[in-house]
PDB file of N, CA and C in Angstrom:
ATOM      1  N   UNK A   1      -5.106   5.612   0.259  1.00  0.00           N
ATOM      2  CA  UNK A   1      -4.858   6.164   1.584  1.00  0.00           C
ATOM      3  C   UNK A   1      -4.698   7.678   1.453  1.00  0.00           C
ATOM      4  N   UNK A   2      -5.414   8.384   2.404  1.00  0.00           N
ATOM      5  CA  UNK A   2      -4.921   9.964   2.249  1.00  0.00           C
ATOM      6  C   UNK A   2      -3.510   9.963   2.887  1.00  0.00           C
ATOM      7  N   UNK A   3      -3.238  11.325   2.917  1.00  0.00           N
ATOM      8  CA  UNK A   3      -1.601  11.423   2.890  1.00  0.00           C
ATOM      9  C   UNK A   3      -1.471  12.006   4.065  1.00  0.00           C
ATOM     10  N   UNK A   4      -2.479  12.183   5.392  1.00  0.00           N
ATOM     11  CA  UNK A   4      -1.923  11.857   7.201  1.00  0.00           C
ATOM     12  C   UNK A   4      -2.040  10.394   7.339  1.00  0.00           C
ATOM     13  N   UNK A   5      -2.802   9.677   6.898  1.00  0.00           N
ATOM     14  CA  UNK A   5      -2.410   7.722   7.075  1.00  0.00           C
ATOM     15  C   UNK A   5      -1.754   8.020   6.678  1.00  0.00           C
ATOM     16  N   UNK A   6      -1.026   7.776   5.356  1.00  0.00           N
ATOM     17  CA  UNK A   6       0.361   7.157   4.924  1.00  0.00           C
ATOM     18  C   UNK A   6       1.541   8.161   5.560  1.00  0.00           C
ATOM     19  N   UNK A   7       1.488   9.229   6.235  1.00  0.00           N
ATOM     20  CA  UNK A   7       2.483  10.023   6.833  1.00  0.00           C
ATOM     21  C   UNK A   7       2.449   9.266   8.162  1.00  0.00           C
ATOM     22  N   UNK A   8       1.569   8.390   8.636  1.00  0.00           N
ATOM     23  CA  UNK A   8       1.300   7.738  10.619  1.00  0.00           C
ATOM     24  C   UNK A   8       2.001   6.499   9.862  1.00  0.00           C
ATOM     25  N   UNK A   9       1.498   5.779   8.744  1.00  0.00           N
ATOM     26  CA  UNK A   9       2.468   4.825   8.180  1.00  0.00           C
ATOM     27  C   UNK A   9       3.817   4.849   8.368  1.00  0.00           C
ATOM     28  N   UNK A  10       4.097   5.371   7.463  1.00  0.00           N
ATOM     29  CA  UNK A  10       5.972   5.777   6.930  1.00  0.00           C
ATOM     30  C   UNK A  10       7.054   6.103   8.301  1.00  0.00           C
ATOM     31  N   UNK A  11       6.198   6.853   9.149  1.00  0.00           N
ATOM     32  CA  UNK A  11       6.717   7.141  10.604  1.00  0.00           C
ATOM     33  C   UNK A  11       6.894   5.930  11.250  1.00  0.00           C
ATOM     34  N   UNK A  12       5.940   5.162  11.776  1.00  0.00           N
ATOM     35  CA  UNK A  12       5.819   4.170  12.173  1.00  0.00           C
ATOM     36  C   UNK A  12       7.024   3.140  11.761  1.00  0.00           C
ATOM     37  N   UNK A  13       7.136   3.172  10.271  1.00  0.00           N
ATOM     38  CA  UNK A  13       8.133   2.031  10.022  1.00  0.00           C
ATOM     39  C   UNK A  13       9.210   2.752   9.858  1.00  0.00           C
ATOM     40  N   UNK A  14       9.801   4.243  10.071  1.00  0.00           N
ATOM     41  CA  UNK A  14      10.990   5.005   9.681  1.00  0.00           C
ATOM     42  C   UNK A  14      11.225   4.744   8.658  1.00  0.00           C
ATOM     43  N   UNK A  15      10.363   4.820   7.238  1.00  0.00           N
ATOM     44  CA  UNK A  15      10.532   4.293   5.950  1.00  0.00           C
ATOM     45  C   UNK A  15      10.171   5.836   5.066  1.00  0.00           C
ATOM     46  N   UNK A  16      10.613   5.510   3.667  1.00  0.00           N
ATOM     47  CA  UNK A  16      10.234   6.483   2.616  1.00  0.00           C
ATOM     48  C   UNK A  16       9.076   6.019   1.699  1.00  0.00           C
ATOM     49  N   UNK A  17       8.232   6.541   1.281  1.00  0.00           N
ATOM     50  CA  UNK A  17       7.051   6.355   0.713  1.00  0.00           C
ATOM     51  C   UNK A  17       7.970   5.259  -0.908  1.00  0.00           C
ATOM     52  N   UNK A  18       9.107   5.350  -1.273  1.00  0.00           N
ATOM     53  CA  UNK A  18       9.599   4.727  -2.174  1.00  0.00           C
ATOM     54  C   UNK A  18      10.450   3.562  -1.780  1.00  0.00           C
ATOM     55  N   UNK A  19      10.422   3.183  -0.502  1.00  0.00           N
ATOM     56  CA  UNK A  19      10.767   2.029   0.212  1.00  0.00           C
ATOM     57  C   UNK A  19       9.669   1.114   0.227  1.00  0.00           C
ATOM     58  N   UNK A  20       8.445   1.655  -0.019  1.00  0.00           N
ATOM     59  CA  UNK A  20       7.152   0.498  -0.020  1.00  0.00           C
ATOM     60  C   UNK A  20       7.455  -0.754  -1.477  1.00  0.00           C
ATOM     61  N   UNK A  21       6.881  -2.249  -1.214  1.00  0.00           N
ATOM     62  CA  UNK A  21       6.815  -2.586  -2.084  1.00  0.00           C
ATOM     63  C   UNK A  21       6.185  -1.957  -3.185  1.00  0.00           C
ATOM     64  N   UNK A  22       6.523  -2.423  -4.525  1.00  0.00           N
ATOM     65  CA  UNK A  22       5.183  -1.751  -5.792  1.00  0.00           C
ATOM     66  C   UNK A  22       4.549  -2.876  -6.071  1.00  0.00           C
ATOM     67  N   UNK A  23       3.689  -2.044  -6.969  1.00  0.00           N
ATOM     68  CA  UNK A  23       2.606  -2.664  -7.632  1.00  0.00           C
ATOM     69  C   UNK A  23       1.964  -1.846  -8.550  1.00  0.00           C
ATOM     70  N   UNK A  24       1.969  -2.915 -10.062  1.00  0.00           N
ATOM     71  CA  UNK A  24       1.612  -1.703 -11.497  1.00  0.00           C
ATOM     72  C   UNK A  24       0.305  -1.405 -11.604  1.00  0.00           C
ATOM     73  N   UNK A  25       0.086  -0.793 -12.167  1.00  0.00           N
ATOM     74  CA  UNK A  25      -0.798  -0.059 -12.357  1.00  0.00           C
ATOM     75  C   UNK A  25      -2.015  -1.079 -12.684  1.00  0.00           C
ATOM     76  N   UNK A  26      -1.314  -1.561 -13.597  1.00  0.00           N
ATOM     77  CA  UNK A  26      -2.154  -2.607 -14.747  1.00  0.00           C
ATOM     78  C   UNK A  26      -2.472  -3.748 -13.401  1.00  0.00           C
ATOM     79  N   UNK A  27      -2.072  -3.928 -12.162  1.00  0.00           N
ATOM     80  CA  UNK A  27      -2.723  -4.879 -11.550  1.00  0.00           C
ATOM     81  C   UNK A  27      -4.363  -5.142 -11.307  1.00  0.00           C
ATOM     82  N   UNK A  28      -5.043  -6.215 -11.503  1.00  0.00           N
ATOM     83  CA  UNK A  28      -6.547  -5.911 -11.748  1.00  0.00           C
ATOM     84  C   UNK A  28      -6.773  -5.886 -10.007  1.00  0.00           C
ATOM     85  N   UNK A  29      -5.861  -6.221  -9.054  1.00  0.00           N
ATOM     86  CA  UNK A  29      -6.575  -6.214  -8.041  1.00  0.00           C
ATOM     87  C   UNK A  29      -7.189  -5.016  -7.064  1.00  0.00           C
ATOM     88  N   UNK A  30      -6.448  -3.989  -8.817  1.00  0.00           N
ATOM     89  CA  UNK A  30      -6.067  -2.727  -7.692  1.00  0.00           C
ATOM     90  C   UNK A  30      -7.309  -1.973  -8.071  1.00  0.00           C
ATOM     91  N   UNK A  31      -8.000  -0.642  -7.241  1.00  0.00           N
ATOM     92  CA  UNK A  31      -9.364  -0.310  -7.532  1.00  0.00           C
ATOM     93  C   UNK A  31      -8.967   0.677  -9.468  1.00  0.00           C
ATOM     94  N   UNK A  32     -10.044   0.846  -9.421  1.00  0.00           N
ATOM     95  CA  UNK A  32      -9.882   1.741 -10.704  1.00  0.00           C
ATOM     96  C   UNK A  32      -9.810   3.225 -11.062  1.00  0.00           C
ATOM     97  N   UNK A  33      -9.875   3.664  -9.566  1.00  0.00           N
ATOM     98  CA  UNK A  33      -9.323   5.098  -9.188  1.00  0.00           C
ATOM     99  C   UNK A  33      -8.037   5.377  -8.653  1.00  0.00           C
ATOM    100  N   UNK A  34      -6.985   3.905  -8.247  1.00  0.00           N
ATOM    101  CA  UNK A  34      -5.798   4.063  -8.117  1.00  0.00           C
ATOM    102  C   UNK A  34      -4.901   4.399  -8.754  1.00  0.00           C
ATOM    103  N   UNK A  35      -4.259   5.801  -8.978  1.00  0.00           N
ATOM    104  CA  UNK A  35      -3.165   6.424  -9.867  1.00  0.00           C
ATOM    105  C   UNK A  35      -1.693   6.062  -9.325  1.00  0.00           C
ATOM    106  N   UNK A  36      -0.761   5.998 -10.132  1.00  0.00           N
ATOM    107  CA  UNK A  36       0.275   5.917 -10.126  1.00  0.00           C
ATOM    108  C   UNK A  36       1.317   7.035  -9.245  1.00  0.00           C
ATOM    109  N   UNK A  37       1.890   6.707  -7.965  1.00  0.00           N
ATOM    110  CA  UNK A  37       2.116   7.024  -6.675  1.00  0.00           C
ATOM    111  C   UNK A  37       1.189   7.437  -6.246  1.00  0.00           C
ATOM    112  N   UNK A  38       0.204   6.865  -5.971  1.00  0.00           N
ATOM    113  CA  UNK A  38      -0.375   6.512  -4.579  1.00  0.00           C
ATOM    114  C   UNK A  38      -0.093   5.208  -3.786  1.00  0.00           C
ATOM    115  N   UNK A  39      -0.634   5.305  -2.551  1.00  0.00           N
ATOM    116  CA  UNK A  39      -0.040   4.352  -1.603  1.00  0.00           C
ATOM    117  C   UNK A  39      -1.904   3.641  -1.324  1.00  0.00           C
ATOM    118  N   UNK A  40      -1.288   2.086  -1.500  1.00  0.00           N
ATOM    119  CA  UNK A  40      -2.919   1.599  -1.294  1.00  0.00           C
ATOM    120  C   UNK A  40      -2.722   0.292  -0.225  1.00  0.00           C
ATOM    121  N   UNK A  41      -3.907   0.176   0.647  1.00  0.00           N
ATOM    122  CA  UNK A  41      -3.346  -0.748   1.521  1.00  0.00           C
ATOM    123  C   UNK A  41      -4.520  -2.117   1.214  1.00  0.00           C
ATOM    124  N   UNK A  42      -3.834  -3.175   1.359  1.00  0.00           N
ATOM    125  CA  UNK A  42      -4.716  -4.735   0.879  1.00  0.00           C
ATOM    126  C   UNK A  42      -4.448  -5.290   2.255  1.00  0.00           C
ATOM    127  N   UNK A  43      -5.323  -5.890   2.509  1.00  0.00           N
ATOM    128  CA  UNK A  43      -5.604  -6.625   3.605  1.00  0.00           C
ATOM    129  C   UNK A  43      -5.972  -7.628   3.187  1.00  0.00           C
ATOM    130  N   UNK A  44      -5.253  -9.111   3.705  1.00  0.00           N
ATOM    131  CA  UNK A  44      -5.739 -10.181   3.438  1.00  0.00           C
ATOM    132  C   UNK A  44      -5.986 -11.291   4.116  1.00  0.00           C
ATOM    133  N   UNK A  45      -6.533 -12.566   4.856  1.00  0.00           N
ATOM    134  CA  UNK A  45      -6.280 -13.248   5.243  1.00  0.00           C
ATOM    135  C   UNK A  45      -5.075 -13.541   5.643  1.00  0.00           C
ATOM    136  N   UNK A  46      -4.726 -14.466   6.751  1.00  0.00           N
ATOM    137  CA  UNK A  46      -3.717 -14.843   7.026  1.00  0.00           C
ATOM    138  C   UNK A  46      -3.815 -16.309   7.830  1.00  0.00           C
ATOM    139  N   UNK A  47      -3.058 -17.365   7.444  1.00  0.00           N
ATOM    140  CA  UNK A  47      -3.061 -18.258   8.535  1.00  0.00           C
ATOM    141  C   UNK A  47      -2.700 -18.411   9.565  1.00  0.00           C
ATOM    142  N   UNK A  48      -1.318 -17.481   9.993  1.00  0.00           N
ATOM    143  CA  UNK A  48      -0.880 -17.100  11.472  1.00  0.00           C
ATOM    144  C   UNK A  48      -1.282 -15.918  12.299  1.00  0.00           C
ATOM    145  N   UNK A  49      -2.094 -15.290  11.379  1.00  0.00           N
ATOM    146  CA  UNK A  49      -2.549 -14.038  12.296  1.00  0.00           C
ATOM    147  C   UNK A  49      -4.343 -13.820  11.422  1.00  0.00           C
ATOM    148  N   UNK A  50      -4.967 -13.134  12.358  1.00  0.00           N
ATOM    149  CA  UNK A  50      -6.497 -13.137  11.785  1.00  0.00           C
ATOM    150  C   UNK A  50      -6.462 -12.587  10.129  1.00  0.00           C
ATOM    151  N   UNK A  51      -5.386 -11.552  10.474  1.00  0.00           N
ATOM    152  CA  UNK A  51      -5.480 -10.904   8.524  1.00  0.00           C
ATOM    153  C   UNK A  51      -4.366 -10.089   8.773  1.00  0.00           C
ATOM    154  N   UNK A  52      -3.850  -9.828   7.689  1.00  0.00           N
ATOM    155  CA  UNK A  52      -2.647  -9.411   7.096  1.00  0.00           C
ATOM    156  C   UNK A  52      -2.305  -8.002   6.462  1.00  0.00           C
ATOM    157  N   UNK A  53      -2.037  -6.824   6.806  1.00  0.00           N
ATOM    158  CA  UNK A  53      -2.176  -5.551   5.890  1.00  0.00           C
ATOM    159  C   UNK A  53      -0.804  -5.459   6.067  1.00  0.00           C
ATOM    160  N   UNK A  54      -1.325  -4.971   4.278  1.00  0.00           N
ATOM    161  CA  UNK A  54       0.310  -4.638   3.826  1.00  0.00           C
ATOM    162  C   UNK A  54      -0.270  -3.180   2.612  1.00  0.00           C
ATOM    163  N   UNK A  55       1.153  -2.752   2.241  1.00  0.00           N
ATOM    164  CA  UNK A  55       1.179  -1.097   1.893  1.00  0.00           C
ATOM    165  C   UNK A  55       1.974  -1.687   0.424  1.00  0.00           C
ATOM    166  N   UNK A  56       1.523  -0.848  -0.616  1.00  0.00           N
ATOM    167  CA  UNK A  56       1.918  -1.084  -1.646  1.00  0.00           C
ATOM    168  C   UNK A  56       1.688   0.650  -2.503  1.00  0.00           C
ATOM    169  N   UNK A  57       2.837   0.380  -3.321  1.00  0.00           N
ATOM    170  CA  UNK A  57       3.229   1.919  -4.076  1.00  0.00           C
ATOM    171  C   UNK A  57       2.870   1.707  -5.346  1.00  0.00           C
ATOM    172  N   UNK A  58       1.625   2.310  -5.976  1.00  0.00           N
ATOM    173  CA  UNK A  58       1.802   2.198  -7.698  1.00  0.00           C
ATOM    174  C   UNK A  58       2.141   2.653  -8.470  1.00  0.00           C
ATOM    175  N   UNK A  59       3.091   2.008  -9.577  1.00  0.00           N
ATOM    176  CA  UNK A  59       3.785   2.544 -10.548  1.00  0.00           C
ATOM    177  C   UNK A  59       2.990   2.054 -11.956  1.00  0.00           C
ATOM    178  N   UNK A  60       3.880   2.403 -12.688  1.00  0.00           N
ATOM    179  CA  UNK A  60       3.728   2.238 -14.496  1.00  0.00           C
ATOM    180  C   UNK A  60       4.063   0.410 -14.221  1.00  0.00           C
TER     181      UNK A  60
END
């Protein structure tokens, strides 16, 4: 995400960019240009709603 999304993000939820769940580095789901604090968003299916986005912070 560039950093005006994740600033319309963080507003939105009155949250701190270190309030997001994480997720390591080493996750394979994550692309291979994702560095450690950045903010990446996964969208997934959902059974109660058409699909699901959620915000995740990567660390070590």
């Amino acid at each position: 995400m560039d950093e005006e999304e994740l600033q319309e993000v963080l507003t939105e939820y009155d949250i701190k960019r270190t309030d997001l769940p994480k997720i390591k580095r080493t996750d394979p789901a994550l692309p291979d240009e994702a560095e450690v604090g950045d903010v990446v968003r996964i969208v997934r299916d959902s059974r109660t709603a058409d699909r699901a986005v959620i915000y995740r912070l990567v660390i070590n």
